[in-house]
PDB file of N, CA and C in Angstrom:
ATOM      1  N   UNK A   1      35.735 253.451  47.862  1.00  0.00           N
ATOM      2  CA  UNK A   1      35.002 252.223  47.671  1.00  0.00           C
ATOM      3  C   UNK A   1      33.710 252.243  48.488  1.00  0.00           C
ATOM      4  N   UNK A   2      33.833 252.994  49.561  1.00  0.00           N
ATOM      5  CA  UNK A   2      32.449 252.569  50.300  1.00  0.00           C
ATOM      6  C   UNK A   2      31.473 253.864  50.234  1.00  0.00           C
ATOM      7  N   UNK A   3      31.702 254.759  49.546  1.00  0.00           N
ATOM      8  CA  UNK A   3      30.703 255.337  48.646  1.00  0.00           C
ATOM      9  C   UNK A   3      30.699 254.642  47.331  1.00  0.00           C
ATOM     10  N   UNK A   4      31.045 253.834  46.703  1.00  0.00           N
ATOM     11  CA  UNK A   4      30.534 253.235  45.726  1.00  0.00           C
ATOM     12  C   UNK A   4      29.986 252.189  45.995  1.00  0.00           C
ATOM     13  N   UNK A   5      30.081 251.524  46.861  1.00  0.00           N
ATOM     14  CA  UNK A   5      29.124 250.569  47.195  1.00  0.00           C
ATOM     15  C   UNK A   5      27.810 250.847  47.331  1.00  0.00           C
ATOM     16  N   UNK A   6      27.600 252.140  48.603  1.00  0.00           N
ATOM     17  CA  UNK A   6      26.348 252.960  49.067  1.00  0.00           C
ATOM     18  C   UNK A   6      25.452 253.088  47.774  1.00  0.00           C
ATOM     19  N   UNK A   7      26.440 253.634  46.772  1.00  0.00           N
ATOM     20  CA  UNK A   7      25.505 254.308  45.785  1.00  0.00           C
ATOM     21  C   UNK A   7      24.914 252.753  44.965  1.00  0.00           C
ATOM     22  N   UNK A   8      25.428 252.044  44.633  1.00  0.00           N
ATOM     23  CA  UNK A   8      25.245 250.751  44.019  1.00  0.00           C
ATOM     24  C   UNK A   8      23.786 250.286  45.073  1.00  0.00           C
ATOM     25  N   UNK A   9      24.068 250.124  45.940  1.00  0.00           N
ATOM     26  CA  UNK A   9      22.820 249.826  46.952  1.00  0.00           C
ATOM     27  C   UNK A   9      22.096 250.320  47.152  1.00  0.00           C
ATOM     28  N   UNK A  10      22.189 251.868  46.966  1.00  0.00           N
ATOM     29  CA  UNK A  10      21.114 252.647  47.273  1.00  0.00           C
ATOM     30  C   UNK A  10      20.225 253.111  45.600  1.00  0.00           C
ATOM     31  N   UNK A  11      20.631 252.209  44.967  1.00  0.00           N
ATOM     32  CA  UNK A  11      20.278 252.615  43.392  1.00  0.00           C
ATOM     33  C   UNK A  11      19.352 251.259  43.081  1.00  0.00           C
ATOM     34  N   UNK A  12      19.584 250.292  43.855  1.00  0.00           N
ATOM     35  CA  UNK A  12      19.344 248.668  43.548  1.00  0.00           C
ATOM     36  C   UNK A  12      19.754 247.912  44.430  1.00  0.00           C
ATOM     37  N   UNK A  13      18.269 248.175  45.599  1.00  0.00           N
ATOM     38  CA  UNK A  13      18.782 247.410  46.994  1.00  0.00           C
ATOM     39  C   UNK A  13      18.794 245.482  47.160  1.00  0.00           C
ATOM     40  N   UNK A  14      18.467 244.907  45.601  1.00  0.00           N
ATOM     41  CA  UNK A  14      18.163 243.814  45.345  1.00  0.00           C
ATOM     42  C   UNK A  14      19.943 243.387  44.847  1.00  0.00           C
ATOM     43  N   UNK A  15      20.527 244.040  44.681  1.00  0.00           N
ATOM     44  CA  UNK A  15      22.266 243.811  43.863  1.00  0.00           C
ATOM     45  C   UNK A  15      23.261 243.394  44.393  1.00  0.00           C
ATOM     46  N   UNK A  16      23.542 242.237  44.134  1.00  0.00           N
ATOM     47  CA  UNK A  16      24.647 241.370  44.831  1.00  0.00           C
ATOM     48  C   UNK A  16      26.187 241.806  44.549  1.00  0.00           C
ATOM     49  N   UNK A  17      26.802 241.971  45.477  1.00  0.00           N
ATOM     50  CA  UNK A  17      27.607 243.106  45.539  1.00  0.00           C
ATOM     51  C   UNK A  17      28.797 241.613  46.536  1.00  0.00           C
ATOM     52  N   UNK A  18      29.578 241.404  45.536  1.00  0.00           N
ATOM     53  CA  UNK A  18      31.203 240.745  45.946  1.00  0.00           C
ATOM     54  C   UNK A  18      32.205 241.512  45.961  1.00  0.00           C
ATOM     55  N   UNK A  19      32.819 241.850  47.081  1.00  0.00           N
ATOM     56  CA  UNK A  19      33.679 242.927  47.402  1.00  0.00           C
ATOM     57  C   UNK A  19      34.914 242.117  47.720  1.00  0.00           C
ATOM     58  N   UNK A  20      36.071 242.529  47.308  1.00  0.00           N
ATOM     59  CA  UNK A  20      37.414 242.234  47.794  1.00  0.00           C
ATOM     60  C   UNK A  20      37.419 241.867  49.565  1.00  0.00           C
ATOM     61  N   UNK A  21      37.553 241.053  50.224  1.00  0.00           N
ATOM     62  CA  UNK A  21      37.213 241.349  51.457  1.00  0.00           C
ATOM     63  C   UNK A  21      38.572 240.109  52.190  1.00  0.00           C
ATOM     64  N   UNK A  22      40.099 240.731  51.771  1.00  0.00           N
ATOM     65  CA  UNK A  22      40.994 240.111  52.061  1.00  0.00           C
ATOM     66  C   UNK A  22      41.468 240.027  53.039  1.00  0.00           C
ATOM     67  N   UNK A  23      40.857 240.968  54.228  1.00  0.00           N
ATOM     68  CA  UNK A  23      41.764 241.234  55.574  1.00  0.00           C
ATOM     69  C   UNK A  23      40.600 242.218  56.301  1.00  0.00           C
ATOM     70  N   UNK A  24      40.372 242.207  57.624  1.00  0.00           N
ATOM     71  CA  UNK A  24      39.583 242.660  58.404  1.00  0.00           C
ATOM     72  C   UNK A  24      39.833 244.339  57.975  1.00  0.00           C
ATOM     73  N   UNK A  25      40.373 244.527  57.657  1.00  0.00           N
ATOM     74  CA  UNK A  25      40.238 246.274  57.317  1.00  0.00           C
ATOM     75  C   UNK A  25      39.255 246.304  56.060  1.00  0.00           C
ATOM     76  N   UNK A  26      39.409 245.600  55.011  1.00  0.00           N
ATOM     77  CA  UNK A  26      38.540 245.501  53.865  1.00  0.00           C
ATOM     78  C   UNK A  26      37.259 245.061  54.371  1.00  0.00           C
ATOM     79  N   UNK A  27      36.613 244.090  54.973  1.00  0.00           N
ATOM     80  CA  UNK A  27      35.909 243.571  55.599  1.00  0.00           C
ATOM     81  C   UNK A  27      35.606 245.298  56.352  1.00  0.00           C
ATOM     82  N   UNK A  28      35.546 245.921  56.812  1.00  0.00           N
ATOM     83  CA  UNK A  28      35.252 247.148  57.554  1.00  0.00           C
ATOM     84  C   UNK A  28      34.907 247.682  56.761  1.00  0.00           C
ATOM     85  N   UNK A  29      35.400 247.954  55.486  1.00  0.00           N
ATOM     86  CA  UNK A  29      35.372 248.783  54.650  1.00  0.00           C
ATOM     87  C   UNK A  29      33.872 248.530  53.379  1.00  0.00           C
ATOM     88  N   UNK A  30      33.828 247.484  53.648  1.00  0.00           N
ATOM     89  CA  UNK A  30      32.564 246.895  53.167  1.00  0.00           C
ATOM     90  C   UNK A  30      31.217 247.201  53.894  1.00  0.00           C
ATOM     91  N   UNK A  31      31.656 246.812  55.239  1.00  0.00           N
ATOM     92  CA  UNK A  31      30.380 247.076  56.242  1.00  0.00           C
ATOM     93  C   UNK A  31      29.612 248.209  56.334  1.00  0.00           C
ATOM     94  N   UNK A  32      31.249 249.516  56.307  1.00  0.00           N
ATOM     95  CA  UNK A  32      30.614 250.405  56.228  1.00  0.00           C
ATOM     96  C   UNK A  32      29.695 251.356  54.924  1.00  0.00           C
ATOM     97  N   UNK A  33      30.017 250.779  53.667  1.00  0.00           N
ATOM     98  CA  UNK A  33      29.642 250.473  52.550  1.00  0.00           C
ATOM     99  C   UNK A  33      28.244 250.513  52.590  1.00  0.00           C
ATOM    100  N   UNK A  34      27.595 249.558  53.336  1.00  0.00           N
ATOM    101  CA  UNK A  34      26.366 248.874  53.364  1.00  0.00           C
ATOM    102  C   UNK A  34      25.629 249.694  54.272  1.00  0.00           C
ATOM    103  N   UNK A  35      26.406 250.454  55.431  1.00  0.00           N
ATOM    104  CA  UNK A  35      25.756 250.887  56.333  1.00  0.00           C
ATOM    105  C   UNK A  35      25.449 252.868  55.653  1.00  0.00           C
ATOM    106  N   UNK A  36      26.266 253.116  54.873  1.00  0.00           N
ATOM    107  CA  UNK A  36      26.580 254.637  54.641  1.00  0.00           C
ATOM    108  C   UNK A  36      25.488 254.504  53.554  1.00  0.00           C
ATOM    109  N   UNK A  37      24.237 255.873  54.194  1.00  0.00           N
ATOM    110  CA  UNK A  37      23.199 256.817  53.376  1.00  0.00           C
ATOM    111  C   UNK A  37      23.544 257.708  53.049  1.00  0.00           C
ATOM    112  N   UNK A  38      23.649 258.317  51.328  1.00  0.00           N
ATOM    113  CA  UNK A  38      23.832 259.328  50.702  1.00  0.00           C
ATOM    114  C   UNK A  38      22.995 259.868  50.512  1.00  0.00           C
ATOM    115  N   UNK A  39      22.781 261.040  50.770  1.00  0.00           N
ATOM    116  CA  UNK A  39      21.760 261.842  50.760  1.00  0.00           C
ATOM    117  C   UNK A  39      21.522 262.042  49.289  1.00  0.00           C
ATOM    118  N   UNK A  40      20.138 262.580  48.991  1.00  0.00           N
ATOM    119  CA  UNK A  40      20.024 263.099  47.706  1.00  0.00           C
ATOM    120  C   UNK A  40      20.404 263.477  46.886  1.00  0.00           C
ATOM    121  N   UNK A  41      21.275 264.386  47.158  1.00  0.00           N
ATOM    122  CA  UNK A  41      21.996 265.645  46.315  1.00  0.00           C
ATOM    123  C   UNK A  41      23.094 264.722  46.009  1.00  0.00           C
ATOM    124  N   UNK A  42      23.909 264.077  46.597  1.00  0.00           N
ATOM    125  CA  UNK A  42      25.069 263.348  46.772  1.00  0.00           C
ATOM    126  C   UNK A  42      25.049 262.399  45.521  1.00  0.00           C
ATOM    127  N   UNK A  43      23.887 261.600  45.757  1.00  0.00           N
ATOM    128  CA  UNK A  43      23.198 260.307  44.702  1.00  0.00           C
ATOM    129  C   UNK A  43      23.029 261.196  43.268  1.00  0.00           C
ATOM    130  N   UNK A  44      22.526 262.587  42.951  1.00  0.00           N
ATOM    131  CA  UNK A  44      22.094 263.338  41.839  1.00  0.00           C
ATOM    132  C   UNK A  44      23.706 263.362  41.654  1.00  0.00           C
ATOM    133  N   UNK A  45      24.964 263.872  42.490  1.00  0.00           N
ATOM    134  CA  UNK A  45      25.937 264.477  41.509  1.00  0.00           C
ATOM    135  C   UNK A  45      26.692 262.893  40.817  1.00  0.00           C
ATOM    136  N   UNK A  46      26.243 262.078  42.029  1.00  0.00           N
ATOM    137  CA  UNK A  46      27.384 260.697  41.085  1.00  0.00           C
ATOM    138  C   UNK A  46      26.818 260.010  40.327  1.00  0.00           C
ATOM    139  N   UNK A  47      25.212 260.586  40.240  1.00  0.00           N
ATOM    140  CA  UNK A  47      24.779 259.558  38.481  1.00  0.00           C
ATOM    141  C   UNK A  47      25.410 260.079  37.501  1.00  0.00           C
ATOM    142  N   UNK A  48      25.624 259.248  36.678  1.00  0.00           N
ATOM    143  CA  UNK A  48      26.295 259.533  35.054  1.00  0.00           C
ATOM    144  C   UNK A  48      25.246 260.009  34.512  1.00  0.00           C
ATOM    145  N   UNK A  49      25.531 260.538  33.432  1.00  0.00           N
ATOM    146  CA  UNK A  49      24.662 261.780  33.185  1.00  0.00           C
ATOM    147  C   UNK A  49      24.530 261.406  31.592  1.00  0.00           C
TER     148      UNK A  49
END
């Protein structure tokens, strides 16, 4: 999940993004979501093609 978030954000930093956020571990899991940069290559293999 929190490479799919990254990539969602890092594709369309304007995108409102509601995440499951039921319990402080999810809530973490989000944060780090928001905080994690995929490098280039990373962003090229998970576009759909």
């Amino acid at each position: 999940m929190t490479v799919a978030q990254s990539w969602l954000l890092q594709h369309s930093p304007s995108i409102m993004l509601i995440p499951d956020t039921l319990s402080v571990a999810h809530l973490r899991e989000n944060i780090a979501g928001a905080a994690l940069a995929l490098p280039p290559d990373a962003l090229a293999e998970l576009d759909p093609t």
